[in-house]
C-alpha atoms as a PDB file:
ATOM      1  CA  UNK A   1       0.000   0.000   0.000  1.00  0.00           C
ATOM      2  CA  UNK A   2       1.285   3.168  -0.892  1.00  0.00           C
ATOM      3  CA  UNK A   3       0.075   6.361   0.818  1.00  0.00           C
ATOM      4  CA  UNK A   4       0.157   9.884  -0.966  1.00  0.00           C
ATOM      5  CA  UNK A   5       0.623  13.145   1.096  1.00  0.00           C
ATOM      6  CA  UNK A   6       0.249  15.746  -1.346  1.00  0.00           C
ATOM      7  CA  UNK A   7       3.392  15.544  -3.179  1.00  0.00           C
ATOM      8  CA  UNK A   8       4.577  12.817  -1.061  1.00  0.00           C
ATOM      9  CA  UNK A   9       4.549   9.323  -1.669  1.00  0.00           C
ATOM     10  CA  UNK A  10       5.581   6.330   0.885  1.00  0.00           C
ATOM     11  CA  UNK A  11       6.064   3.233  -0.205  1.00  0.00           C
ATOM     12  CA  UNK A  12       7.363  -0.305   0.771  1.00  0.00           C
ATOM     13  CA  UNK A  13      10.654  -0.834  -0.567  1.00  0.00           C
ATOM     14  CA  UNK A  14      11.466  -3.924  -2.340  1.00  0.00           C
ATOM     15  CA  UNK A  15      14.501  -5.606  -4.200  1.00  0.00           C
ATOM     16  CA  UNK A  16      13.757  -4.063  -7.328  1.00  0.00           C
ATOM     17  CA  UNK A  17      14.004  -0.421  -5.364  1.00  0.00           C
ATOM     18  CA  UNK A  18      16.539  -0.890  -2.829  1.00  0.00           C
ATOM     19  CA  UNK A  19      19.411   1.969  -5.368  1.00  0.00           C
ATOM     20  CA  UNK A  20      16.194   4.112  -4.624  1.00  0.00           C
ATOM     21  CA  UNK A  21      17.379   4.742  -0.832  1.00  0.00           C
ATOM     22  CA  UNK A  22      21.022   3.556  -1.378  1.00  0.00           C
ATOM     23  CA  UNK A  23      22.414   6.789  -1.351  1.00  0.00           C
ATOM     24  CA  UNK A  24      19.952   7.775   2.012  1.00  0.00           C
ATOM     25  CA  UNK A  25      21.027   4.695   3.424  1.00  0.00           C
ATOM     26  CA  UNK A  26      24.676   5.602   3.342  1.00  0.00           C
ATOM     27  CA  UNK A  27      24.451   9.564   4.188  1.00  0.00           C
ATOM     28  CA  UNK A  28      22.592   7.774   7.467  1.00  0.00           C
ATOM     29  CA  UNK A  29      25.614   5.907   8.033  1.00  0.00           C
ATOM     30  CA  UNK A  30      28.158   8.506   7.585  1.00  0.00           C
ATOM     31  CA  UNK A  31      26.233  10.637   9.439  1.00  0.00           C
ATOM     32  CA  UNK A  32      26.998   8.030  12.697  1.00  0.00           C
ATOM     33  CA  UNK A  33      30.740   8.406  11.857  1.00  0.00           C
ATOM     34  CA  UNK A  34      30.971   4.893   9.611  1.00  0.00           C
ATOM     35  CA  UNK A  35      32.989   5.335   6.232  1.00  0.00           C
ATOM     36  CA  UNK A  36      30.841   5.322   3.039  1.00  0.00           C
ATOM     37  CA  UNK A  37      30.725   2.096   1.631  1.00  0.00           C
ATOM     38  CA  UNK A  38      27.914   1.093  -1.448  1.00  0.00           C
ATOM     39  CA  UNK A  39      28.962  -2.245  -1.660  1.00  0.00           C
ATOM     40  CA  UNK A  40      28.594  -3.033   1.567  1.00  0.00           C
ATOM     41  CA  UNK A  41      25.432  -1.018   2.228  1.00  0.00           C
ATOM     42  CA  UNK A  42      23.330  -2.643  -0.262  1.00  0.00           C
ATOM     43  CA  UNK A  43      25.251  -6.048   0.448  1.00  0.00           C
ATOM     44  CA  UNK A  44      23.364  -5.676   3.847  1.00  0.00           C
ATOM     45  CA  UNK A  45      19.881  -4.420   2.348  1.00  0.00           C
ATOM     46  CA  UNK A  46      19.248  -6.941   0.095  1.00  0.00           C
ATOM     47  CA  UNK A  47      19.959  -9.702   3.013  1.00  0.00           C
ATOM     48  CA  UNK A  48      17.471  -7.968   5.070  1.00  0.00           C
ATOM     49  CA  UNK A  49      14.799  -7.566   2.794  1.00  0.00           C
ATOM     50  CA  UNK A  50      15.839 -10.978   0.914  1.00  0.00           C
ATOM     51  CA  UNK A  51      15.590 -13.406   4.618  1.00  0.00           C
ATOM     52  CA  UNK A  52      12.587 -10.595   5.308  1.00  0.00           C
ATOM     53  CA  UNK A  53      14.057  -9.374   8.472  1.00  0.00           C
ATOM     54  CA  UNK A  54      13.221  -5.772   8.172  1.00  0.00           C
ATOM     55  CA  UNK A  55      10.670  -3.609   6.740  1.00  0.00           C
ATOM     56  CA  UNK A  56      11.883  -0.436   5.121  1.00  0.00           C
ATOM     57  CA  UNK A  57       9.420   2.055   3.516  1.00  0.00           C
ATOM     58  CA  UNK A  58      10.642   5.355   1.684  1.00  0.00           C
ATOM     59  CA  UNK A  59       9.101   8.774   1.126  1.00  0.00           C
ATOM     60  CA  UNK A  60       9.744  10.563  -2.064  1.00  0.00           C
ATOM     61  CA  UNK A  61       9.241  13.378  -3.882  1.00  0.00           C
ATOM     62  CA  UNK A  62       8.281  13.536  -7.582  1.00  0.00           C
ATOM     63  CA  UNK A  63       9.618  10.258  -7.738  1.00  0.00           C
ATOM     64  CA  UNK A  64      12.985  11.008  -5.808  1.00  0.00           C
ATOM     65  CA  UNK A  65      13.668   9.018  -2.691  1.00  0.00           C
ATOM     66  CA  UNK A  66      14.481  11.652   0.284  1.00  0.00           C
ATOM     67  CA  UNK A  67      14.102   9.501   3.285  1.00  0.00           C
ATOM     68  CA  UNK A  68      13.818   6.150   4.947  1.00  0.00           C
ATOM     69  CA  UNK A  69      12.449   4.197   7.887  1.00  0.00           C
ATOM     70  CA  UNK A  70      14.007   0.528   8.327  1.00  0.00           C
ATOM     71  CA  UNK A  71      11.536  -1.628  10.831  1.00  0.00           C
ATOM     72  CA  UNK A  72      13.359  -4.532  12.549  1.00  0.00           C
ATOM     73  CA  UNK A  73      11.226  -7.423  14.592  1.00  0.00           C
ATOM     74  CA  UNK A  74      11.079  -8.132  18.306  1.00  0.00           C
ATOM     75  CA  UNK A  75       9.060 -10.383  20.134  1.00  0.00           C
ATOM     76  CA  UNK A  76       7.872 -10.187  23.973  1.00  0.00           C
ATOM     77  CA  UNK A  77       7.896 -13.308  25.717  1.00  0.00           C
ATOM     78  CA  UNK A  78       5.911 -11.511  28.856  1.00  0.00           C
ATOM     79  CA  UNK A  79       3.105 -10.292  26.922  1.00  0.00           C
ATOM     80  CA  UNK A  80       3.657 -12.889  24.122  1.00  0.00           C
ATOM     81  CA  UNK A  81       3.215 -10.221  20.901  1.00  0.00           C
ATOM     82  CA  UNK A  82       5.739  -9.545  18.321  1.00  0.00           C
ATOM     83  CA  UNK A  83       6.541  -5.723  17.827  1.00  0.00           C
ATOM     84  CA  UNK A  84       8.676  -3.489  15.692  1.00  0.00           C
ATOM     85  CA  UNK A  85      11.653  -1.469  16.403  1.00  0.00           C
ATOM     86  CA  UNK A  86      12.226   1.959  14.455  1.00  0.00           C
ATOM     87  CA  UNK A  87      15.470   0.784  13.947  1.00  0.00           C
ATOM     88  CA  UNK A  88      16.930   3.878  11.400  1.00  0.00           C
ATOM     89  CA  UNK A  89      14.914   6.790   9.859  1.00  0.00           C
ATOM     90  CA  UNK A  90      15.958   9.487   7.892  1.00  0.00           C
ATOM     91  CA  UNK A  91      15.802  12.279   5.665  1.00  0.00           C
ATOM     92  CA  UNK A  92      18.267  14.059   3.378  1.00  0.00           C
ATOM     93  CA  UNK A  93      18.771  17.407   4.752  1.00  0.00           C
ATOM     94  CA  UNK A  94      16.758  19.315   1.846  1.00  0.00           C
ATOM     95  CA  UNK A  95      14.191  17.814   3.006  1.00  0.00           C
ATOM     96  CA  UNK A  96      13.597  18.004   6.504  1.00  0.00           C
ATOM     97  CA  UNK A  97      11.385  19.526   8.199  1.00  0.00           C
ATOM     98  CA  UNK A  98       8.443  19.286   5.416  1.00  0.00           C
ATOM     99  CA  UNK A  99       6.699  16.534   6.924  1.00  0.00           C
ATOM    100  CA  UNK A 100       8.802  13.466   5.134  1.00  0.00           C
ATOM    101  CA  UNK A 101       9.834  12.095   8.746  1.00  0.00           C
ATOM    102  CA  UNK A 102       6.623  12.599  10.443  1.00  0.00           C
ATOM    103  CA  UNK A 103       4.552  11.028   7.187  1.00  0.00           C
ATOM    104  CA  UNK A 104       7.300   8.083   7.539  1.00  0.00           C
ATOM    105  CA  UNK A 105       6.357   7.661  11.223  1.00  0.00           C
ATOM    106  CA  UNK A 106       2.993   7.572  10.589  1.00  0.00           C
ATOM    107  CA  UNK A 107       3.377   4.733   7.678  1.00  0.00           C
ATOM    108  CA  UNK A 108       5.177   3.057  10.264  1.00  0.00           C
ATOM    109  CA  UNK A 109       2.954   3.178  12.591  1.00  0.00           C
ATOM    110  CA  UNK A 110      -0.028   2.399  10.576  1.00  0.00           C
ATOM    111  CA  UNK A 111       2.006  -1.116   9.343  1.00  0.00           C
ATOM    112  CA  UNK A 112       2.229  -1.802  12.998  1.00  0.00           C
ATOM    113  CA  UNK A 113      -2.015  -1.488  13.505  1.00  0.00           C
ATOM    114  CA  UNK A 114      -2.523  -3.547  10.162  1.00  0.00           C
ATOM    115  CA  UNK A 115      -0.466  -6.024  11.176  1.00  0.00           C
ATOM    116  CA  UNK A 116      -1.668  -6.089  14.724  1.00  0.00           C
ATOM    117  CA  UNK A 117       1.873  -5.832  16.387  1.00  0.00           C
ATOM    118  CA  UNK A 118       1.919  -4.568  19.739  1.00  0.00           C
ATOM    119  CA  UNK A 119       3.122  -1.342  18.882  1.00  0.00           C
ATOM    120  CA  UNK A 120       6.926  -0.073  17.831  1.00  0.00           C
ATOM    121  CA  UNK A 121       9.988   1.046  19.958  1.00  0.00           C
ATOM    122  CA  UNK A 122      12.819   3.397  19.151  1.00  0.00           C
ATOM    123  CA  UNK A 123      15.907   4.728  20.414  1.00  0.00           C
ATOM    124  CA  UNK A 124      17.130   8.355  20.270  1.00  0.00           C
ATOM    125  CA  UNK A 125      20.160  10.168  21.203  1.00  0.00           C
ATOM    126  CA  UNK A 126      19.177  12.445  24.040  1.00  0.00           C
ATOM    127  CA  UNK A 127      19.324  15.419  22.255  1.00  0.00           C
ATOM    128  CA  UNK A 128      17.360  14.805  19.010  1.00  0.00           C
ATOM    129  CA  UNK A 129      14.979  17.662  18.000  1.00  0.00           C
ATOM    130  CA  UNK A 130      13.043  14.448  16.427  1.00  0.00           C
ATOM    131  CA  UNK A 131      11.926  13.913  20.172  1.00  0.00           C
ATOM    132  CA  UNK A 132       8.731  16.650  19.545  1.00  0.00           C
ATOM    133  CA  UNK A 133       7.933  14.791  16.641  1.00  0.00           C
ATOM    134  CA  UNK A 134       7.714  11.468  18.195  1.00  0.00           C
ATOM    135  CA  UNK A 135       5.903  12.945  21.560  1.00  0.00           C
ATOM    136  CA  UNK A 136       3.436  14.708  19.012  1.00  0.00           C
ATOM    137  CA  UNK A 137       2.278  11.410  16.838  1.00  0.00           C
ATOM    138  CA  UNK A 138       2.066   9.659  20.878  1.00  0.00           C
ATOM    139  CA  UNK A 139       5.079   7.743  21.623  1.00  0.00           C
ATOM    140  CA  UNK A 140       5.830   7.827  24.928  1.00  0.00           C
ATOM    141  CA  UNK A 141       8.895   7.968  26.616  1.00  0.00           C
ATOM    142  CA  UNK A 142      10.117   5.321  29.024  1.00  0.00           C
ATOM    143  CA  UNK A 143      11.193   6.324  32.172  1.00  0.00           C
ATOM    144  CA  UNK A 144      10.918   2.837  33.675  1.00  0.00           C
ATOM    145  CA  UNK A 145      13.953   1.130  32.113  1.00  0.00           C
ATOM    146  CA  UNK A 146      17.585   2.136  31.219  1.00  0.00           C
ATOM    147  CA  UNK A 147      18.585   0.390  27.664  1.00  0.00           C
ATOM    148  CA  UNK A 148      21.823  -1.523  28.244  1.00  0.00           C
ATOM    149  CA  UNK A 149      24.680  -2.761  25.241  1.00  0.00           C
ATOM    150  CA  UNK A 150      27.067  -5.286  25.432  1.00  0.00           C
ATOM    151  CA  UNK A 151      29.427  -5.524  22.874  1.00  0.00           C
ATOM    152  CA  UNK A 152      31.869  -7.918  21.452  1.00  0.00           C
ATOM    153  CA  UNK A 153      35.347  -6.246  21.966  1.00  0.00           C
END
């Protein structure tokens, strides 16, 4: 399903349009301080879309991709639901802040009713601007927890 807001279209990338958000996808990752690599970055695209591990949708603009939201899956054991985490969204800095995120969100978050998941999570550097955005569509955020890492050294 595609959804159309004014001149803005979001769609459900597939194989066939993964060079659509290649260049996105790597402008995300350089922004996070990772060298630029192509190869690798559609190397790892295709594999998630290929084993369907992800969901990634796209916005675009007279039929230029200008951002992305990737969807990874979680499952709860305590409530036994599956949800989604908003693993990566972006948009190319010509284009932000004229609605492209927020529509994004909102496809997101409409996959996640359709698909009756028990709703998405995300993680956000403490001093995103994005955080009005999110607290304005109704995510909530959780002062219950603290979000641990462990990583392979």
């Amino acid at each position: 399903m595609e959804l159309f807001f004014d001149m803005i279209q979001i769609k459900r990338i597939t194989i066939a349009e993964i060079n659509d958000i290649l260049p996105l996808f790597d402008s995300y990752r350089v922004f996070y301080k990772m060298e630029s690599d192509i190869d690798a970055a559609t190397k790892f695209l295709k594999s998630r879309i290929t084993k369907e591990e992800s969901i990634i949708f796209a916005a675009y603009e007279n039929n230029k991709a200008v951002g992305f939201a990737q969807l990874y899956y979680t499952f709860s054991s305590v409530s036994l639901q599956e949800s989604l985490i908003l693993n990566d969204l972006f948009v190319h800095a010509d284009y932000r802040g004229k609605s492209f995120g927020e529509q994004l969100l909102l496809k997101a978050q409409e996959f996640c009713k359709e698909n009756s998941y028990k709703g998405l999570a995300l993680e956000t550097a403490i001093d995103n601007p994005a955080q009005k955005l999110y607290e304005k569509l109704g995510w909530e955020k959780d002062y219950h927890a603290f979000h641990y890492f462990w990583q392979v050294k």
